[in-house]
Protein backbone atom coordinates (compact mmCIF):
# COMPACT_ATOMS: atom_id res chain seq x y z
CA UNK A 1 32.76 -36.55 56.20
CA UNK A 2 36.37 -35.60 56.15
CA UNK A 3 36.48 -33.18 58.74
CA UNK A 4 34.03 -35.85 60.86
CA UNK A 5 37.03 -38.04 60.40
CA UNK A 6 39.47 -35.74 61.51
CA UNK A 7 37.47 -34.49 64.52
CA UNK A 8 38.07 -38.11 65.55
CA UNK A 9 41.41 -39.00 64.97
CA UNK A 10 40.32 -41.18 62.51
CA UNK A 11 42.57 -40.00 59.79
CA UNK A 12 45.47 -42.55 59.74
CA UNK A 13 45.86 -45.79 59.04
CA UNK A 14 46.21 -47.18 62.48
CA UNK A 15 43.24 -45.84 63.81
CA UNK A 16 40.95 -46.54 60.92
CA UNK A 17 41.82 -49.72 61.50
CA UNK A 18 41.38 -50.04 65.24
CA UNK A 19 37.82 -48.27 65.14
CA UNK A 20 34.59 -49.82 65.85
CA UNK A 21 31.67 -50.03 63.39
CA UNK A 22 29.81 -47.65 65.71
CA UNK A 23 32.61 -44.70 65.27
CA UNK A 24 33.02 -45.01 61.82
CA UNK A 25 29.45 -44.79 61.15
CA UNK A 26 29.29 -41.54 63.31
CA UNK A 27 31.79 -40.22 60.89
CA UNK A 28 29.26 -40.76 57.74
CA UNK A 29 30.80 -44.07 56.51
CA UNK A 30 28.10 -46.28 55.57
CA UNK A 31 28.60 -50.56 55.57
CA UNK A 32 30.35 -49.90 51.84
CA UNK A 33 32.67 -47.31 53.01
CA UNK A 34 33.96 -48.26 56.06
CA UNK A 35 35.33 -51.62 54.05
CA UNK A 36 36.90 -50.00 51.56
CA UNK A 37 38.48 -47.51 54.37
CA UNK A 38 39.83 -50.24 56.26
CA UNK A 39 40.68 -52.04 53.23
CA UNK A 40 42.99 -48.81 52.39
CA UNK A 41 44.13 -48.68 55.98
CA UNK A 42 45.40 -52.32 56.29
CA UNK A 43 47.06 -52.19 52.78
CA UNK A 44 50.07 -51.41 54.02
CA UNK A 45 50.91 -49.07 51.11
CA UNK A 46 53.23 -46.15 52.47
CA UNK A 47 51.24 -43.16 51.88
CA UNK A 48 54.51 -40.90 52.18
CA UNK A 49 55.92 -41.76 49.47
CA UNK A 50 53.01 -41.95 46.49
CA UNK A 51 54.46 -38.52 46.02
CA UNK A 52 57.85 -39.68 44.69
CA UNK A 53 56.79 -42.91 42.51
CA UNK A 54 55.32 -43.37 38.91
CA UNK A 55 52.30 -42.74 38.22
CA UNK A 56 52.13 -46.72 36.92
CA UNK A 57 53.17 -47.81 40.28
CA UNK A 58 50.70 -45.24 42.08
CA UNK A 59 47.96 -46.94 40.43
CA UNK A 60 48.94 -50.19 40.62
CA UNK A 61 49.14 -50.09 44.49
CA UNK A 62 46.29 -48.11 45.06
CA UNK A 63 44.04 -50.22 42.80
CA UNK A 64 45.27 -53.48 44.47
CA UNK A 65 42.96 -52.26 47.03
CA UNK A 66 39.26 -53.46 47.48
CA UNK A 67 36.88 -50.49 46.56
CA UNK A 68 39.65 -48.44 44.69
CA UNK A 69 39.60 -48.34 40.63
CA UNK A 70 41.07 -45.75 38.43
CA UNK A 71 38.23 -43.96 38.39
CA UNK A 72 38.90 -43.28 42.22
């Protein structure tokens, strides 16, 4: 699915969230999927810099997102 995604630009946020049903679908996502990715995509959370904040705060943004738990 990944490198689907990647094949079609479909990688950042932007463009996840300017894609059609139609291309995400070709990518794999089913109905469930592309939600939560465009959920993640207009979350504004700055990917960038997960790397360099706690682990507490890491979780807490990610999880604030529909379709993303801890067990993600």
């Amino acid at each position: 699915m990944w490198v689907r995604l990647e094949g079609a630009c479909l990688t950042a946020p932007g463009p996840v969230s300017a894609a059609d049903d139609a291309a995400l679908l070709a990518c794999g996502l089913s109905r469930q999927k592309r939600r939560y990715a465009r959920a993640l995509a207009d979350s504004g959370i700055d990917f960038a810099t997960l790397d360099h904040q706690a682990t507490e705060t890491v979780l807490k943004d990610l999880t604030s997102v529909t379709g993303i738990g801890v067990w993600t």
